[in-house]
Structures are given as structure tokens and as C-alpha cells.
N, C-alpha and C. Protein backbone atom coordinates (compact mmCIF):
# COMPACT_ATOMS: atom_id res chain seq x y z
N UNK A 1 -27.84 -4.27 30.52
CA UNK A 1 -27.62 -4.91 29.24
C UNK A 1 -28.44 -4.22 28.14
N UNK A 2 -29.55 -3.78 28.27
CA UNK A 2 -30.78 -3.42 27.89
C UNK A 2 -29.73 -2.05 26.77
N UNK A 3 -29.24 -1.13 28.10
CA UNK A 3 -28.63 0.07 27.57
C UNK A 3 -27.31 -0.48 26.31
N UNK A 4 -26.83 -1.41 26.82
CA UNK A 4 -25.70 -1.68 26.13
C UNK A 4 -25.94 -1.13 24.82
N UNK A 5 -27.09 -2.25 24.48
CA UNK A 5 -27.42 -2.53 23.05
C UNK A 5 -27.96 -2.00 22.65
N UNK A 6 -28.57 -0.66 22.82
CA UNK A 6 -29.21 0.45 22.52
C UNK A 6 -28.18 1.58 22.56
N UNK A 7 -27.14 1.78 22.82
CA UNK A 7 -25.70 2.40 22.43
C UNK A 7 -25.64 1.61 21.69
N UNK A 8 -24.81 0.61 21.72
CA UNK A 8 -24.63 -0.15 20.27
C UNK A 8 -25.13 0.12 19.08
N UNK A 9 -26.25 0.37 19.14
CA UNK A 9 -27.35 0.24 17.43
C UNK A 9 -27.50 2.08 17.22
N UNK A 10 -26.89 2.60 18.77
CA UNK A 10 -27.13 4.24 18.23
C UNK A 10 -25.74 4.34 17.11
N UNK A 11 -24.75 4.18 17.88
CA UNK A 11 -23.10 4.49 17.10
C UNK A 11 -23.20 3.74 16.57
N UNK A 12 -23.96 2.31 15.85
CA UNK A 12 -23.98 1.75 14.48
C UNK A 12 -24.50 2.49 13.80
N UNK A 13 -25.38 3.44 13.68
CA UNK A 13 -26.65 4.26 13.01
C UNK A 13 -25.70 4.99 12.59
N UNK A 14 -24.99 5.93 13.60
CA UNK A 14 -24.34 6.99 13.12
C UNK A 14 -23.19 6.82 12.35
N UNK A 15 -22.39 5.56 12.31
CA UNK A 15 -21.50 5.17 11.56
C UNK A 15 -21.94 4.85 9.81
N UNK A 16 -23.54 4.41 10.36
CA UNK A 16 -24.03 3.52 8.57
C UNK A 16 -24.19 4.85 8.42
N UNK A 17 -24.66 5.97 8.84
CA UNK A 17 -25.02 7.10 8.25
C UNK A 17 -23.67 8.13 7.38
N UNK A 18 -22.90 8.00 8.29
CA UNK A 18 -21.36 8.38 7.71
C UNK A 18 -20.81 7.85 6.77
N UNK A 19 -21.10 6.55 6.72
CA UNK A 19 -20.39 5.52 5.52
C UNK A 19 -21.45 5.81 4.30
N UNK A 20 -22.63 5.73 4.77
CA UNK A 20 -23.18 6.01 3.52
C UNK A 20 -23.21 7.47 2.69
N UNK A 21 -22.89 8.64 3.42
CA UNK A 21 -22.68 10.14 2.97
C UNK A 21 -21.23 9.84 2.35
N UNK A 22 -20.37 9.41 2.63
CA UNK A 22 -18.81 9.14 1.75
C UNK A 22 -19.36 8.80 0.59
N UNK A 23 -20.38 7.79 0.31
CA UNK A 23 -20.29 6.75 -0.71
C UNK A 23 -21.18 7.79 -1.62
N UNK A 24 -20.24 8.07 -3.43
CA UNK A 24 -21.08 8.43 -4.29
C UNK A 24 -21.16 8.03 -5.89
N UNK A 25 -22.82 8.07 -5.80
CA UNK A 25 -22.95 7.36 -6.80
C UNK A 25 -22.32 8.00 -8.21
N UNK A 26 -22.26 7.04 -9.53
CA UNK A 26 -21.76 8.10 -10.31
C UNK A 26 -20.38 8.35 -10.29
N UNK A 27 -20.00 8.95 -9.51
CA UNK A 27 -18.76 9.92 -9.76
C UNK A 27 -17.44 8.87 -8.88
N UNK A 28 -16.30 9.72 -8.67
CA UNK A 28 -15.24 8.48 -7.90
C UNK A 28 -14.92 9.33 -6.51
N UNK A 29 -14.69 8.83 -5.37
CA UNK A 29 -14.53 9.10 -4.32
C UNK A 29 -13.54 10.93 -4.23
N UNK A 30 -12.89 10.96 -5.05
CA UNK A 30 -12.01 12.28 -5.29
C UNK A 30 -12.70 13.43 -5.73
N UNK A 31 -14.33 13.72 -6.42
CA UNK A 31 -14.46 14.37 -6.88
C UNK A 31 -15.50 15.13 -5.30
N UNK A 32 -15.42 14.26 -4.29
CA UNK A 32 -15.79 14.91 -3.00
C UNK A 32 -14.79 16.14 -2.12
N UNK A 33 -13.46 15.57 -2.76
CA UNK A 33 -12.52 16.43 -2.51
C UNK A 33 -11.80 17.64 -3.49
N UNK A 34 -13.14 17.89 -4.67
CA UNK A 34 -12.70 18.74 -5.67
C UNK A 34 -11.87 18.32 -7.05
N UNK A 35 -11.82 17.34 -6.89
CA UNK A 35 -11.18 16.70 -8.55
C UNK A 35 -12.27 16.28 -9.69
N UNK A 36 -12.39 16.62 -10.76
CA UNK A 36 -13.04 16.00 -11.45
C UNK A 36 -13.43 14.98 -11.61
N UNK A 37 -14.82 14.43 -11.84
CA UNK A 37 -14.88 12.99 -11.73
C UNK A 37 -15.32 12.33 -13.38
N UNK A 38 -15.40 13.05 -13.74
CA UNK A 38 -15.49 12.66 -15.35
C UNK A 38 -17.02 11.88 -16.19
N UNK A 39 -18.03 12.15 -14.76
CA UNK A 39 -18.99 11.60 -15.44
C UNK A 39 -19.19 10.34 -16.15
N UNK A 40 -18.05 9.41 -15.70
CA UNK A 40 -18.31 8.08 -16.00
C UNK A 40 -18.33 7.10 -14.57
N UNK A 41 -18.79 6.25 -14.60
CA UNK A 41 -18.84 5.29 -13.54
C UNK A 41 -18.66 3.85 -14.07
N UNK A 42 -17.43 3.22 -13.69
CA UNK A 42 -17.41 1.55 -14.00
C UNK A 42 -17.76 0.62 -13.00
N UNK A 43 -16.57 0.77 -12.04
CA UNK A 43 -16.37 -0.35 -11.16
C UNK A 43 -15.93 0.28 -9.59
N UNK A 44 -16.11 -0.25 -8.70
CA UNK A 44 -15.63 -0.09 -7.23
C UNK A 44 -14.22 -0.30 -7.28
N UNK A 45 -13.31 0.78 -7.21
CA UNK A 45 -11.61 0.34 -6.88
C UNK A 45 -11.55 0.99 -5.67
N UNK A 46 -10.30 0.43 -4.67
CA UNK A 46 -9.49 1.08 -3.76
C UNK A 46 -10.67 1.50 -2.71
N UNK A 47 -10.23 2.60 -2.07
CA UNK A 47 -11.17 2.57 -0.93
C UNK A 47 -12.50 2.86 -0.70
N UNK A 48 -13.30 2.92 -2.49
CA UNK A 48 -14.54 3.09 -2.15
C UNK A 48 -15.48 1.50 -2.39
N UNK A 49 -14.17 0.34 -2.27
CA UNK A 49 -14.60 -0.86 -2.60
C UNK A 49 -14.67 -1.36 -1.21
N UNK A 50 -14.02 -0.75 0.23
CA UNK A 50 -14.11 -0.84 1.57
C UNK A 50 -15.00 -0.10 1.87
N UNK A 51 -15.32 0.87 1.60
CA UNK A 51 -16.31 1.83 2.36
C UNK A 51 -17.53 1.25 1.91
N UNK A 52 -17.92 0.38 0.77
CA UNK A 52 -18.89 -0.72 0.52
C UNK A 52 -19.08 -1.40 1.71
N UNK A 53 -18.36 -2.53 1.41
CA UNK A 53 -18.13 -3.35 2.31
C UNK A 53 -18.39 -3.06 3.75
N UNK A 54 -17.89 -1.98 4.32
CA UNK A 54 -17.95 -1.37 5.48
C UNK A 54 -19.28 -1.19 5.90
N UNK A 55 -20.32 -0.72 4.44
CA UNK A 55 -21.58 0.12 4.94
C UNK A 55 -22.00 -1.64 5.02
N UNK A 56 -21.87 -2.24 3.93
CA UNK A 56 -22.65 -3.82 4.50
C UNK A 56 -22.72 -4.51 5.60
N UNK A 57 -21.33 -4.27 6.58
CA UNK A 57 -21.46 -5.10 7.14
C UNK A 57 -22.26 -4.55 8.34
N UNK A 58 -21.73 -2.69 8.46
CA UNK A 58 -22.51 -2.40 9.60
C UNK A 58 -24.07 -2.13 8.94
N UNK A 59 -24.29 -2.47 8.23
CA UNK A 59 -26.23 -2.58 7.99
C UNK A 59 -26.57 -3.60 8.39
N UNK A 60 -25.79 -4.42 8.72
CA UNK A 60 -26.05 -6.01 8.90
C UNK A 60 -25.49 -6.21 10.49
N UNK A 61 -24.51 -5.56 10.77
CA UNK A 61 -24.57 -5.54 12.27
C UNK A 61 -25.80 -4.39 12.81
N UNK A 62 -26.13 -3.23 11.90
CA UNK A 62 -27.34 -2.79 13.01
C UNK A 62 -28.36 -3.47 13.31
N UNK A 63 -29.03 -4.68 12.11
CA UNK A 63 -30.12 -5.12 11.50
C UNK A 63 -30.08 -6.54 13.34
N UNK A 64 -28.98 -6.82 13.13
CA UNK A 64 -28.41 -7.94 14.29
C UNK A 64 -28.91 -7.43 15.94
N UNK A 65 -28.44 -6.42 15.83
CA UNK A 65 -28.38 -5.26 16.99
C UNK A 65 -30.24 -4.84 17.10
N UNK A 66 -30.87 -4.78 16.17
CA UNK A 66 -32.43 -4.49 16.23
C UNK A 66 -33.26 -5.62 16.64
N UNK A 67 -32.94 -7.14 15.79
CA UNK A 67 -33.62 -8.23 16.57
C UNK A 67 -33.32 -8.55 17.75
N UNK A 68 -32.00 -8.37 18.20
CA UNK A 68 -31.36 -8.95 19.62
C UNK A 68 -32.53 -7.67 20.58
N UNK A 69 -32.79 -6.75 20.45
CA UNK A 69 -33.21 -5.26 21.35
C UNK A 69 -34.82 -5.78 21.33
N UNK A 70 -35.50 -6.22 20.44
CA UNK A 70 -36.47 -6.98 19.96
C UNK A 70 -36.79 -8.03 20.70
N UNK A 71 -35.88 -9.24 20.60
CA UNK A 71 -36.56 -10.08 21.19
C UNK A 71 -36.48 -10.17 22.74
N UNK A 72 -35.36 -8.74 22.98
CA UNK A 72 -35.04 -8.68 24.42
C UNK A 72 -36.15 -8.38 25.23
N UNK A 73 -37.22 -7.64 24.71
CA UNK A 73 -38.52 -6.67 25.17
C UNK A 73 -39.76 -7.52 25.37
């Protein structure tokens, strides 16, 4: 069990780490793929309003995954 959850919180790590390299500040998700981004920033649309979301929840499932490994010890 021990191992489980210590895989678990590794491929959470590496996922928050991925989600968070997508996510940029400033500019809009397209200008990672070479489009101009125009130097303005408003609001979260379309899929960089999931890739939010996404990094929240797995920061919050690793954070879950660290006390459970914690109080297991």
C-alpha cells in the first residue's frame, strides 16, 4: 500500500509539473505554438480555463496524497 501511494504522488508531481509548464502567464495559450499573443492579458477562456482547473485540482490531490503517506509513517 505504502508503494501505491508513493506512485501516486510521483505521476501527480509529474502531471502538476506539466500542467503548470502549459500554463502562461501574460500571453494566451497559442503564442506557445508561435502565434502572437499581443501582450495583453484579460481573462481565462477555453482550454486554458481547464488546464487551471486541472493544475488545482491535482495540487490538491498531491497535497491529499502527502498527508495520507504522512500519517501512514
Amino acid at each position: 500500500m505504502d508503494n501505491i501511494i508513493a506512485i501516486a504522488q510521483i505521476v501527480i508531481a509529474v502531471i502538476l509539473m506539466i500542467l503548470i509548464l502549459l500554463q502562461q502567464r501574460g500571453t494566451a495559450l497559442g503564442s506557445a505554438f508561435g502565434q502572437d499573443g499581443g501582450g495583453t492579458y484579460t481573462s481565462q477562456r477555453g482550454i486554458q480555463k481547464h488546464i487551471f482547473w486541472a493544475t488545482v485540482a491535482a495540487a490538491g490531490l498531491f497535497l491529499v496524497l502527502a498527508v495520507v503517506n504522512l500519517v501512514k509513517q
